[in-house]
Protein backbone atom coordinates (compact mmCIF):
# COMPACT_ATOMS: atom_id res chain seq x y z
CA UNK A 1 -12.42 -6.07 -22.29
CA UNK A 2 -9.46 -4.63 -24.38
CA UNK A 3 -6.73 -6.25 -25.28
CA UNK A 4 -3.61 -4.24 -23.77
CA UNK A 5 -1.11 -6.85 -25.55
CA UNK A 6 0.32 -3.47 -27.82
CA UNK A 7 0.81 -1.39 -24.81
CA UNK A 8 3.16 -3.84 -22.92
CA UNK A 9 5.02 -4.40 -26.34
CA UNK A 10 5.08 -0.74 -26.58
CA UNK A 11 6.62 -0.74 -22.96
CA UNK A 12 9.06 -3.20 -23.36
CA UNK A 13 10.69 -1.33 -26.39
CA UNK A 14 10.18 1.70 -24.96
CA UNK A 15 11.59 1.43 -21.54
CA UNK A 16 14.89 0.26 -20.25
CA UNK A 17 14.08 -0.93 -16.37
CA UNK A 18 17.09 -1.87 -15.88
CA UNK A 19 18.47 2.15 -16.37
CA UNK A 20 16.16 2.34 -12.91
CA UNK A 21 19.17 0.29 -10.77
CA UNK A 22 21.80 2.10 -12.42
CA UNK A 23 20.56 5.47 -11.86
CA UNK A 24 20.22 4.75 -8.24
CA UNK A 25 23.49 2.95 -7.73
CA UNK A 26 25.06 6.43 -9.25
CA UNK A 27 22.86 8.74 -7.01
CA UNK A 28 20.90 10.25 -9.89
CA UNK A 29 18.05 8.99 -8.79
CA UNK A 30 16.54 8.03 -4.88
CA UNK A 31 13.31 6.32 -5.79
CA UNK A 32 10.45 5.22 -8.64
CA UNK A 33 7.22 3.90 -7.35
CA UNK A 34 4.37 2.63 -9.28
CA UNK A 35 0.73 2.00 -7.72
CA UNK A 36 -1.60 -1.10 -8.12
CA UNK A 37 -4.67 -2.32 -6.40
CA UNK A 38 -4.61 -5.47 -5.23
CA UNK A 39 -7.78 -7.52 -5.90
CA UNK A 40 -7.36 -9.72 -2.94
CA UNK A 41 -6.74 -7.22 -0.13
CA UNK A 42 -8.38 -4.22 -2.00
CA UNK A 43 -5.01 -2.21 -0.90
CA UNK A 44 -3.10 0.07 -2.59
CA UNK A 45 0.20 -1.29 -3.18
CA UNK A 46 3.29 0.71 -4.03
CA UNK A 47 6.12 -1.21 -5.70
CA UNK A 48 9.14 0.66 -5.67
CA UNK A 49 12.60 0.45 -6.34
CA UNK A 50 14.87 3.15 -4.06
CA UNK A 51 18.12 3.56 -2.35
CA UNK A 52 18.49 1.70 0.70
CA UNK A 53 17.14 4.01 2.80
CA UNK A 54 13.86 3.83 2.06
CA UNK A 55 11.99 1.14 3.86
CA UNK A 56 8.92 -0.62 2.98
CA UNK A 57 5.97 0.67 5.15
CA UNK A 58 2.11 -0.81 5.85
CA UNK A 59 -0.76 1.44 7.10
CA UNK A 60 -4.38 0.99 7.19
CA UNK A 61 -5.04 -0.27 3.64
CA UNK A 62 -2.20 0.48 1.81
CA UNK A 63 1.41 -0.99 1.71
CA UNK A 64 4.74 0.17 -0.31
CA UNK A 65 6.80 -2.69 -1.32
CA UNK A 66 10.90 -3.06 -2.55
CA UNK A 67 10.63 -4.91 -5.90
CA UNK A 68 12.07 -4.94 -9.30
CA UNK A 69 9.43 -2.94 -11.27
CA UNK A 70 9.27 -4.10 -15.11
CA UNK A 71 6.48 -3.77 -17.48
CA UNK A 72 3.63 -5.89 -15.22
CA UNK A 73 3.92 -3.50 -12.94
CA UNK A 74 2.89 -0.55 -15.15
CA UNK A 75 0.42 -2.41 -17.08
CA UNK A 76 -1.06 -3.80 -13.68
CA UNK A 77 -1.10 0.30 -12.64
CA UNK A 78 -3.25 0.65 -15.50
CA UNK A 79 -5.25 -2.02 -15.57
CA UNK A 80 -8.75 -0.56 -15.17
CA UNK A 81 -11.71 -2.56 -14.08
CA UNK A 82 -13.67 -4.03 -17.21
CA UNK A 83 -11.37 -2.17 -19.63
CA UNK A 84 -7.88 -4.14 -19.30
CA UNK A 85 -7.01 -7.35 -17.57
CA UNK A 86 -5.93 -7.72 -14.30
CA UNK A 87 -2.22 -8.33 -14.34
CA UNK A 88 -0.79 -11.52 -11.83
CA UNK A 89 2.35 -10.25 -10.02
CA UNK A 90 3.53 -13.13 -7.79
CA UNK A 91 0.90 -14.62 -6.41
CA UNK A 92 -1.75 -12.07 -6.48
CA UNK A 93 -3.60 -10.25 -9.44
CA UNK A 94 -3.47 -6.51 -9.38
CA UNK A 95 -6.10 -3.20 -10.95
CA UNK A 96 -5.90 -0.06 -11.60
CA UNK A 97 -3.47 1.58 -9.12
CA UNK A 98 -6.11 4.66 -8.35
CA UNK A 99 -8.61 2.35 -7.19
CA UNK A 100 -7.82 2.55 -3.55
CA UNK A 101 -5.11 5.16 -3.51
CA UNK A 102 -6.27 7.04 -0.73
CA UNK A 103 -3.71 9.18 0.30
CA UNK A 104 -1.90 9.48 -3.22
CA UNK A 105 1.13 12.23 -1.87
CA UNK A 106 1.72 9.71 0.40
CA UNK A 107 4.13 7.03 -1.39
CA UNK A 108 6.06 9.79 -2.52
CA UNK A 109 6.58 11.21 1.64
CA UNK A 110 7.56 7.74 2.39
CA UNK A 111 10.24 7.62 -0.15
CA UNK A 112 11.89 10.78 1.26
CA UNK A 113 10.36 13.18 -0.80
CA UNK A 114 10.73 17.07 1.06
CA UNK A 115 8.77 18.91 -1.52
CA UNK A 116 6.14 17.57 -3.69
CA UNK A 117 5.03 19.35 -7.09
CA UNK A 118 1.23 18.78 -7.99
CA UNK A 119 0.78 19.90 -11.62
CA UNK A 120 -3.27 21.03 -12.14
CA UNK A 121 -4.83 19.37 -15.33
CA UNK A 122 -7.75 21.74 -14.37
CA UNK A 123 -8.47 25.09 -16.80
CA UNK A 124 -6.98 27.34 -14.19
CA UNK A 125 -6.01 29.82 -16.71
CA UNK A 126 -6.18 33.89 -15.15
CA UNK A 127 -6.82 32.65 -11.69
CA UNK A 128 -4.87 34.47 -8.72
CA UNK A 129 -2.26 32.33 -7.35
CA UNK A 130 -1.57 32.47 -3.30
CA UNK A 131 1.98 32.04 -2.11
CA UNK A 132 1.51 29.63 1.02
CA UNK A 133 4.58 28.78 2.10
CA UNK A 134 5.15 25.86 4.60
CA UNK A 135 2.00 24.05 3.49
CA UNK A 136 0.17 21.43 1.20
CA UNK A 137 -1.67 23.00 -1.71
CA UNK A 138 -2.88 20.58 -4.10
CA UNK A 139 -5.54 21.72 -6.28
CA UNK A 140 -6.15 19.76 -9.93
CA UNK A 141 -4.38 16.80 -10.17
CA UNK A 142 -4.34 15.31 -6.59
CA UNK A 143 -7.91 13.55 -5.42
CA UNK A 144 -8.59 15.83 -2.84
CA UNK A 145 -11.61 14.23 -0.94
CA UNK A 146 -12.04 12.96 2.63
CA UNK A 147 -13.51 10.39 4.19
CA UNK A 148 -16.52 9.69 6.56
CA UNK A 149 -13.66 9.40 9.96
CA UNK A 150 -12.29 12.80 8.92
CA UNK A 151 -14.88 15.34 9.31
CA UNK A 152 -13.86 15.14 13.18
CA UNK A 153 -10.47 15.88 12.33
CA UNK A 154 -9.81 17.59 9.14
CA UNK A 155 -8.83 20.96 10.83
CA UNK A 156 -5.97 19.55 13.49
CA UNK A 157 -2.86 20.38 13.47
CA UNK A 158 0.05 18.89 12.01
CA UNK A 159 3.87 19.37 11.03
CA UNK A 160 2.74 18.22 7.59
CA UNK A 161 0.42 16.02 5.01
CA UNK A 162 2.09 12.56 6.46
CA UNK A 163 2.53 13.37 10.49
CA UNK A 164 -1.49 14.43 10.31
CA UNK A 165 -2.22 11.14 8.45
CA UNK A 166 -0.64 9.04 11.07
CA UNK A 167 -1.89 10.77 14.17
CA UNK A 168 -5.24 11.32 12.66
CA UNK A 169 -6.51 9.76 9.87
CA UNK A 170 -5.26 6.29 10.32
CA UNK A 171 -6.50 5.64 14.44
CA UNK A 172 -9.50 7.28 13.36
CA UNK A 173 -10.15 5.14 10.18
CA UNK A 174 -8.49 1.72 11.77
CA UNK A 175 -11.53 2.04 14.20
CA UNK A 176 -13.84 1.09 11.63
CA UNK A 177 -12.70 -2.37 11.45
CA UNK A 178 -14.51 -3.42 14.01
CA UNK A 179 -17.79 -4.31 12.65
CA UNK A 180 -19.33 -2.80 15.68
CA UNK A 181 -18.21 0.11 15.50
CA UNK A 182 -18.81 0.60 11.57
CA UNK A 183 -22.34 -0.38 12.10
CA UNK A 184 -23.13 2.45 14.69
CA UNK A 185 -21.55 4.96 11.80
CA UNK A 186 -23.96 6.85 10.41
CA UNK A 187 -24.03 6.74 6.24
CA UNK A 188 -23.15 9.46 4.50
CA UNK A 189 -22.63 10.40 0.32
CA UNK A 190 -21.49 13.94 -0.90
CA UNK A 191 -21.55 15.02 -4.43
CA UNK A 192 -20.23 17.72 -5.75
């Protein structure tokens, strides 16, 4: 395991949290989130800090909570299994925040965000680019998978990303908590 010691003294020299509070008391600035797994639950955790109108949330395996971020919080976010050390925040230790991240345009919808930018880290270089206006494109940089409980649903309509993940995608994967009913699932890998 690496020793990430440099990196958080890095941070702390580096970064001035507590600009975060002051940008959002002036309006500059309506939220900052930063992911982490948490080893206990296995869910994806967003810590945020935001103006008051953004509320904490739960789904199925994934929570976004009001907090203070600092340094632990980023270092936590990047603390990759067998690489870095898990980093203790309160009274549970925290991974890698991609881990579990599901549904990773989803923190950002939560926090009020109307239009979301997903920068490709791909070599699209020459390719023809489609205007779509009015919907999700996120080639590149955004995970774009689905899971076992979505090939039902993956064409049904929606108002947008978050509306189709709460009417769809969370009743149908909450139904595979029941042990029962995950059992009679039939197992499936796809590689591309």
């Amino acid at each position: 395991m690496l020793d990430n010691g440099a990196l958080g003294g890095l941070l702390r020299d580096a970064i001035d949290f507590g600009r975060i509070d002051a940008n959002l008391r002036s309006g500059a600035l309506h939220a900052v989130a930063v992911n982490a797994t948490s080893y206990s639950t296995g869910f994806a955790i967003t810590f945020f800090q935001a103006q008051p109108s953004a509320a904490p949330w739960r789904r199925t395996r994934r929570e976004g909570r009001v907090t203070m971020l600092g340094v632990d919080h980023l270092l936590a976010s990047t603390a990759i299994p067998f690489v870095f050390p898990a980093v203790r925040l309160g009274d549970d230790w925290y991974m890698d925040g991609s881990v579990r991240q599901l549904t990773p345009l989803s923190p950002a919808l939560h926090l009020g965000a109307r239009r979301v930018l997903v920068l490709s880290i791909g070599q699209f270089a020459g390719q023809r680019v489609t205007h779509l206006p009015g919907r999700i494109i996120a080639p590149g940089f955004v995970d774009m998978h689905i899971h076992f409980p979505q090939t039902d649903i993956i064409g049904s309509p929606a108002e947008g990303l978050l509306p189709w993940l709460e009417n769809y995608t969370f009743p149908a994967e909450s139904r595979f908590v029941d042990p029962q009913y995950a059992a009679g699932a039939p197992m499936m890998s796809v590689c591309a």
